[in-house]
C-alpha atoms as a PDB file:
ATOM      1  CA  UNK A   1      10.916  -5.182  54.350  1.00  0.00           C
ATOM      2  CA  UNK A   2       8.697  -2.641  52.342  1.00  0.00           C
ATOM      3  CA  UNK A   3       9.465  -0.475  49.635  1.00  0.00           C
ATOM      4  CA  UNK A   4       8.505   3.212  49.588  1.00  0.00           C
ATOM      5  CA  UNK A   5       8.345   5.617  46.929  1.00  0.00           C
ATOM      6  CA  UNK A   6       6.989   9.512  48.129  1.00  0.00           C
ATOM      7  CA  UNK A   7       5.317  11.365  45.443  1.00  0.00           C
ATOM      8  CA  UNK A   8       5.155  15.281  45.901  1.00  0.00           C
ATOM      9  CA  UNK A   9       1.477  16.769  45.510  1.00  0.00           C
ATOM     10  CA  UNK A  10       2.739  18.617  42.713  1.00  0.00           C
ATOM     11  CA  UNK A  11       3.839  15.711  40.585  1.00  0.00           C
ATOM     12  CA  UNK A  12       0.481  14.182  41.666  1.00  0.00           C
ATOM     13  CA  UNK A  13      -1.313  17.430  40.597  1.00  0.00           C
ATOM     14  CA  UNK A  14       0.087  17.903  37.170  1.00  0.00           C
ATOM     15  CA  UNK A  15       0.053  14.040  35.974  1.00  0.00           C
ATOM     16  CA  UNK A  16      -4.115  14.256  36.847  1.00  0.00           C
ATOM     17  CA  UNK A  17      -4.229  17.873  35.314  1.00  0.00           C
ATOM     18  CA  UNK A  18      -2.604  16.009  32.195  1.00  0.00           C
ATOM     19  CA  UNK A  19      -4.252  12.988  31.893  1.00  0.00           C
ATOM     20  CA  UNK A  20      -7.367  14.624  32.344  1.00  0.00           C
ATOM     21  CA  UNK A  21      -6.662  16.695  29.544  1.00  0.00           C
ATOM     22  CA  UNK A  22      -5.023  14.616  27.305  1.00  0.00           C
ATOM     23  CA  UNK A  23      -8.034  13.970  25.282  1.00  0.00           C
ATOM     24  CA  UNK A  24      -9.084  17.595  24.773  1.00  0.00           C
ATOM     25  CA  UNK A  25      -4.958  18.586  23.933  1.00  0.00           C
ATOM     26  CA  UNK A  26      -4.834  15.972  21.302  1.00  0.00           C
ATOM     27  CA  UNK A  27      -7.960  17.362  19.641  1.00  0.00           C
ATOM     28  CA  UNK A  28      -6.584  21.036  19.781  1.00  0.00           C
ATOM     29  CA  UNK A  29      -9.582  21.956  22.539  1.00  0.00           C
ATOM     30  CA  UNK A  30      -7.183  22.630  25.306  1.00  0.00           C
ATOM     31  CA  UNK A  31      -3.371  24.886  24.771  1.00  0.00           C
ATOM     32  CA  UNK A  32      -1.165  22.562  24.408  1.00  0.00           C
ATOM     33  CA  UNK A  33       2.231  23.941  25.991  1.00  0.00           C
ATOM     34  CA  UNK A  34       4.105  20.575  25.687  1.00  0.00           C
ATOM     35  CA  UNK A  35       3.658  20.432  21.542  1.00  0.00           C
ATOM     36  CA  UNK A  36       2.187  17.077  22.758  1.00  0.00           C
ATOM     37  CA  UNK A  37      -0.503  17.340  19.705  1.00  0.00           C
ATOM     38  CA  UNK A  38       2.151  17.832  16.754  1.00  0.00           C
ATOM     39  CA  UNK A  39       4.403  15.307  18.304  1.00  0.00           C
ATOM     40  CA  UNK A  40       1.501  12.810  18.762  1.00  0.00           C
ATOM     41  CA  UNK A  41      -0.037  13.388  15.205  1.00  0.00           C
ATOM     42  CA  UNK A  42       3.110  14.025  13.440  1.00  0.00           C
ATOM     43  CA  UNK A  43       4.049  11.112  14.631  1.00  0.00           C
ATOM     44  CA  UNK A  44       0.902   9.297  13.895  1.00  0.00           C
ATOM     45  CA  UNK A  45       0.555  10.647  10.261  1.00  0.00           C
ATOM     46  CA  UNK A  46       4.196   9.981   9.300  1.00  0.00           C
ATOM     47  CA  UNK A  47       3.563   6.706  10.284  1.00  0.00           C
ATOM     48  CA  UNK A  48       0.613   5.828   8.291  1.00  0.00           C
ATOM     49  CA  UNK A  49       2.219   7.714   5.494  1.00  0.00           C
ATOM     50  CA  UNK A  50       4.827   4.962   5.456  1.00  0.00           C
ATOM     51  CA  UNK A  51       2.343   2.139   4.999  1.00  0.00           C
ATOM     52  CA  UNK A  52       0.089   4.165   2.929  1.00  0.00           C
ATOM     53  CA  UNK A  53       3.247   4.592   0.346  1.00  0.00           C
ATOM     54  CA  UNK A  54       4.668   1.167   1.107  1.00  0.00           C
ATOM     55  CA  UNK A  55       1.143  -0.105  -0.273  1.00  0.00           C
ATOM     56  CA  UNK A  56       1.055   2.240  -3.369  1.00  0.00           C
ATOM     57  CA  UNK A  57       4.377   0.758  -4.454  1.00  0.00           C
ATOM     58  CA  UNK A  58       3.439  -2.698  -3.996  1.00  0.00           C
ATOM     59  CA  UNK A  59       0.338  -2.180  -5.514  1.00  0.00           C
ATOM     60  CA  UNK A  60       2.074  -0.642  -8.768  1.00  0.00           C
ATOM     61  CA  UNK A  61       3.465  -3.451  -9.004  1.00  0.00           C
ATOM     62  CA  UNK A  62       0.657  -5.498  -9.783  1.00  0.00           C
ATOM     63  CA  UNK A  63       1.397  -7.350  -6.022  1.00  0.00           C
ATOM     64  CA  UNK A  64      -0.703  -7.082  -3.467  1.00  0.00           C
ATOM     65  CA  UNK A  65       0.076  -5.054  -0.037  1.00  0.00           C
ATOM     66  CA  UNK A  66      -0.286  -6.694   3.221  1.00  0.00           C
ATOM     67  CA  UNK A  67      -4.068  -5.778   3.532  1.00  0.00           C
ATOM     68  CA  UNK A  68      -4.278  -7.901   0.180  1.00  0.00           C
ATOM     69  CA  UNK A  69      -5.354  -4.708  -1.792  1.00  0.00           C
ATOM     70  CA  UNK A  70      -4.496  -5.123  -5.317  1.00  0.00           C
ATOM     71  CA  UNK A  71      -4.888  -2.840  -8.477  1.00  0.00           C
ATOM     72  CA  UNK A  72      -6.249  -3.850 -11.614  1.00  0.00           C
ATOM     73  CA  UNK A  73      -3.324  -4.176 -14.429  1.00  0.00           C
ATOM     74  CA  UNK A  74      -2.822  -2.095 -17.384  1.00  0.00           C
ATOM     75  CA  UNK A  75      -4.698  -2.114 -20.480  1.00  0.00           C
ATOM     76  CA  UNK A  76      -2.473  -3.799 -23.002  1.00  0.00           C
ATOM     77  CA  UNK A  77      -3.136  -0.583 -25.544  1.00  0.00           C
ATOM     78  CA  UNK A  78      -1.737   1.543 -22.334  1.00  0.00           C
ATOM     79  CA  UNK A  79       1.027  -0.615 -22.213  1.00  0.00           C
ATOM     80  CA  UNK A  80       1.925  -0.534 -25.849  1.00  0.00           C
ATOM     81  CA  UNK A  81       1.582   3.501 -25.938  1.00  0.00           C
ATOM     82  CA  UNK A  82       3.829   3.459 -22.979  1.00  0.00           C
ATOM     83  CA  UNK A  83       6.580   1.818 -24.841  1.00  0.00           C
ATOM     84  CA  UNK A  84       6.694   4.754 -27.803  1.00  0.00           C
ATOM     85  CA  UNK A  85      10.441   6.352 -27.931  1.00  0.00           C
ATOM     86  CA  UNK A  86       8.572   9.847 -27.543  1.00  0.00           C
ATOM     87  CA  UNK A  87       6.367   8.821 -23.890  1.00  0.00           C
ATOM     88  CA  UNK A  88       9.873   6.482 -23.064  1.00  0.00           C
ATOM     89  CA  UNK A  89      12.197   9.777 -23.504  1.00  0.00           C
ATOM     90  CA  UNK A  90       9.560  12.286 -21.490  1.00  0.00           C
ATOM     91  CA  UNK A  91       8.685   9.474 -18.649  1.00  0.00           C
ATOM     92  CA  UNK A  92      11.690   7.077 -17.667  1.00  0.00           C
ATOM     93  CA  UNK A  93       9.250   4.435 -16.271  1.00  0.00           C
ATOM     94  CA  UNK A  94       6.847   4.263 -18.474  1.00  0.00           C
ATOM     95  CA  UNK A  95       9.043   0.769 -20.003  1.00  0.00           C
ATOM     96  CA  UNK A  96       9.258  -0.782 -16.494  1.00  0.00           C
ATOM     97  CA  UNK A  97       4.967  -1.864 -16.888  1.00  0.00           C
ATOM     98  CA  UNK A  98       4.494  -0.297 -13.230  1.00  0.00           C
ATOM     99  CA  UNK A  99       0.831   0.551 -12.459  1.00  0.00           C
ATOM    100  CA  UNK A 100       0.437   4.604 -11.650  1.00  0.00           C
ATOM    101  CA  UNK A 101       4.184   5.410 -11.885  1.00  0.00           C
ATOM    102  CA  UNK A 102       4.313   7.040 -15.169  1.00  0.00           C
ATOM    103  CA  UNK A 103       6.140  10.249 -13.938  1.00  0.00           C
ATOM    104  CA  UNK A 104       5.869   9.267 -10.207  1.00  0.00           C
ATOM    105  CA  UNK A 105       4.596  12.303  -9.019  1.00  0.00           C
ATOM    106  CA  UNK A 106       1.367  10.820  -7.528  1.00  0.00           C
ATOM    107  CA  UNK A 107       3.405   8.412  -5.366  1.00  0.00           C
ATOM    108  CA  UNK A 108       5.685  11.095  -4.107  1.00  0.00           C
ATOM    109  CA  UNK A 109       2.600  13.004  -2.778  1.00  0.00           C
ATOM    110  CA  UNK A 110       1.385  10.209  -0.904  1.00  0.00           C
ATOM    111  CA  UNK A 111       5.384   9.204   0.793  1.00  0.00           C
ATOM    112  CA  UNK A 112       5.683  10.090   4.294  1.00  0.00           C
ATOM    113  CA  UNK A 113       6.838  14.105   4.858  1.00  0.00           C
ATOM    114  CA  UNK A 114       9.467  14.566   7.645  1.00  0.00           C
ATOM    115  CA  UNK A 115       9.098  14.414  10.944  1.00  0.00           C
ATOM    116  CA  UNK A 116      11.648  15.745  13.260  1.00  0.00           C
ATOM    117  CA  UNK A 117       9.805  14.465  17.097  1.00  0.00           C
ATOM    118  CA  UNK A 118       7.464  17.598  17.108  1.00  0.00           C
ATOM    119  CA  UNK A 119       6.389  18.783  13.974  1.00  0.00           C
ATOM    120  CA  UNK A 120       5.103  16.656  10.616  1.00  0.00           C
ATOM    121  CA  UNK A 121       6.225  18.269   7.347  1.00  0.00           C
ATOM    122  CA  UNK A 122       3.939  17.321   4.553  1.00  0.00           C
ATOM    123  CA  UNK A 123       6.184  15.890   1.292  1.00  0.00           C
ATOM    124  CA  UNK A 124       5.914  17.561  -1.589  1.00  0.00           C
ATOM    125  CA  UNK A 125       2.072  17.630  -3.391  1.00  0.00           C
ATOM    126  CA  UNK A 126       0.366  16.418  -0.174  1.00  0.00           C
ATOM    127  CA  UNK A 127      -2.386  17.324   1.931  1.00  0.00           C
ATOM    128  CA  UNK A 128      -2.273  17.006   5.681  1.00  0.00           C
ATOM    129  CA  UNK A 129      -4.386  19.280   7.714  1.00  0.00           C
ATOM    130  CA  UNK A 130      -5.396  18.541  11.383  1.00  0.00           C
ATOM    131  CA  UNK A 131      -8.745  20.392  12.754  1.00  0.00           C
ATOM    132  CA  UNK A 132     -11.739  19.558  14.897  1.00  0.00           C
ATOM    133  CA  UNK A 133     -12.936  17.584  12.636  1.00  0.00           C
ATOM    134  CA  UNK A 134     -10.006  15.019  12.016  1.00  0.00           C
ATOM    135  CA  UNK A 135      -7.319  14.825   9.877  1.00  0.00           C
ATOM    136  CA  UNK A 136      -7.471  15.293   6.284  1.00  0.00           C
ATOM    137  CA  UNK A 137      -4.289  13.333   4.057  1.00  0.00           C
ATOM    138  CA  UNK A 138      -3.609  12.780   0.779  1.00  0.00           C
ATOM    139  CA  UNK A 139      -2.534  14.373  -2.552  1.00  0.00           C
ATOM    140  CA  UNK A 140      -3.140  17.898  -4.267  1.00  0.00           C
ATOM    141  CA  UNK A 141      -2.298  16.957  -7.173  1.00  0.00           C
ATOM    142  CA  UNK A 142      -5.017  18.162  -9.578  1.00  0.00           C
ATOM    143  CA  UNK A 143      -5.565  14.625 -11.393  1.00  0.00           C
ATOM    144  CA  UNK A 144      -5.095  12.740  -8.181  1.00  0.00           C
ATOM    145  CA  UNK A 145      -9.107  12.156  -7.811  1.00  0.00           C
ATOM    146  CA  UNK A 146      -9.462  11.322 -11.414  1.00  0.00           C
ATOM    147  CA  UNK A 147      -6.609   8.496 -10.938  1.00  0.00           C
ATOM    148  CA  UNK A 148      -8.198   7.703  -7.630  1.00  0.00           C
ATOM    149  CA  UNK A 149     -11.884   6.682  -9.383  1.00  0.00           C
ATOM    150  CA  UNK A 150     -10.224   3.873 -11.524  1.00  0.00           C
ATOM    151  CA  UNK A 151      -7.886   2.877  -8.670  1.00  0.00           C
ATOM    152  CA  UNK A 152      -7.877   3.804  -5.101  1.00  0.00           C
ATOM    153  CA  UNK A 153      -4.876   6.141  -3.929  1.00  0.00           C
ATOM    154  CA  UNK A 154      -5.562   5.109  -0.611  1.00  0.00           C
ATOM    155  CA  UNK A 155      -7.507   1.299   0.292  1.00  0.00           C
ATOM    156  CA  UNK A 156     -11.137   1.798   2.167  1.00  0.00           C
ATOM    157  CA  UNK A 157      -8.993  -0.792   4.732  1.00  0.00           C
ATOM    158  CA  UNK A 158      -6.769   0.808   6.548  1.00  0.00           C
ATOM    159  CA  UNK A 159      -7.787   0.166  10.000  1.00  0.00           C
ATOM    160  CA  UNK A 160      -5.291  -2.254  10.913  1.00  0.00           C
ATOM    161  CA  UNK A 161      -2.654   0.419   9.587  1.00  0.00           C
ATOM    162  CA  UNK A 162      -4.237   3.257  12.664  1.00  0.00           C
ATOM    163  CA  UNK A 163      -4.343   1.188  14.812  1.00  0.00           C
ATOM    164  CA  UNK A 164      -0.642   0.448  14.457  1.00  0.00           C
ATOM    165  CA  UNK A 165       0.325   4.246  13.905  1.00  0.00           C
ATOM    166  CA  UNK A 166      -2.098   5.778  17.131  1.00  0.00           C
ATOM    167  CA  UNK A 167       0.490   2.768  18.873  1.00  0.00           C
ATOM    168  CA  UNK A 168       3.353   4.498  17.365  1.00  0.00           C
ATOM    169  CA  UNK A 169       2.000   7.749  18.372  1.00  0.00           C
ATOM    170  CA  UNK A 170       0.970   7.146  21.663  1.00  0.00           C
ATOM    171  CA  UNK A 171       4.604   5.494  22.458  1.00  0.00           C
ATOM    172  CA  UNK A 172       6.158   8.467  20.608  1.00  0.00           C
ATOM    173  CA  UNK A 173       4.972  11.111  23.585  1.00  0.00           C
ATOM    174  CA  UNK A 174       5.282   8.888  26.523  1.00  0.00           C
ATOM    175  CA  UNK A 175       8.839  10.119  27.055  1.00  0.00           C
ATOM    176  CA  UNK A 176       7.682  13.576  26.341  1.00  0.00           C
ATOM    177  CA  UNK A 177       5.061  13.263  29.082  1.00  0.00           C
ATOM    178  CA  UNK A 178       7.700  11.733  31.633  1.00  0.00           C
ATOM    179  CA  UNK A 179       9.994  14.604  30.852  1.00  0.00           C
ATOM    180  CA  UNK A 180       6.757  16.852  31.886  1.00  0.00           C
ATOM    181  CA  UNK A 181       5.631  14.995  34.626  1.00  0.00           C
ATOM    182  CA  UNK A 182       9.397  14.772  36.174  1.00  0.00           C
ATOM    183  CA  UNK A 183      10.973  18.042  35.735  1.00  0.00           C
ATOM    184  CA  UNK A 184      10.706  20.998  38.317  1.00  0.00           C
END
């Protein structure tokens, strides 16, 4: 006993059209009607926001993420200005001995946006621009590059983390591509 499936030309038609294309969608070279690009790198950036945040907090506090990235700790002199009534009263953290935290705005800029399944909203103070060229990400904040010369914002090691989020991507718009490839 065999098993048959019948395929229309159509659905043949449009899943080559669409793989073929997929490439030059994704880099914003070919119209994208199915918001497959926003989807797929909303999804992708949102993603490596999260780890990118995740290892900002860890690394503030003096641990090391899971890439073993590690910050060097505060000068003991920053440590005892941070414990004056006057810096205690303007910046709430500035007791708790975290590294980079002193008002918290820097980590904020670099915590994932929202995503809503189509379209990445940056969080507040962040970059995130997609163009030919790739994808730029990370804060506006105008001391964010002086900060980032004594201690990188974001690690020089992050491949294992795109990896992981172009798999989180790429499994985010599979369903989207189904729905394409199986309506009408």
């Amino acid at each position: 006993m065999s098993v048959e499936i019948r395929i229309r030309r159509e659905q043949l038609t449009k899943a080559r059209s669409l793989v073929a294309n997929l490439g030059l969608i994704l880099s914003g070279r070919q119209p994208d009607k199915l918001q497959i690009r926003d989807a797929f790198w909303g999804a992708f950036i949102h993603s490596l926001s999260q780890k990118i945040h995740t290892s900002y907090l860890k690394r503030s506090q003096g641990t090391a993420d899971d890439l073993g990235n590690t910050w060097q700790p505060l000068d003991p002199a920053t440590i005892k200005r941070r414990l004056s009534p006057s810096i205690q009263r303007k910046f709430p953290l500035a007791g708790e001995g975290l590294i980079m935290r002193l008002s918290d705005d820097l980590s904020r800029s670099l915590s994932p946006g929202t995503f809503d399944g189509f379209q990445y909203v940056p969080a507040s103070n962040q970059k995130f621009e997609i163009n030919s060229q790739g994808i730029t990400f990370g804060s506006t904040l105008p001391y964010a590059n002086r900060q980032n010369a004594s201690r990188e914002l974001i690690p020089d090691n992050i491949e294992p983390w795109i990896v992981e989020s172009l798999d989180v991507a790429a499994a985010h718009i599979i369903p989207l591509i189904q729905l394409h490839l199986t309506s009408a």
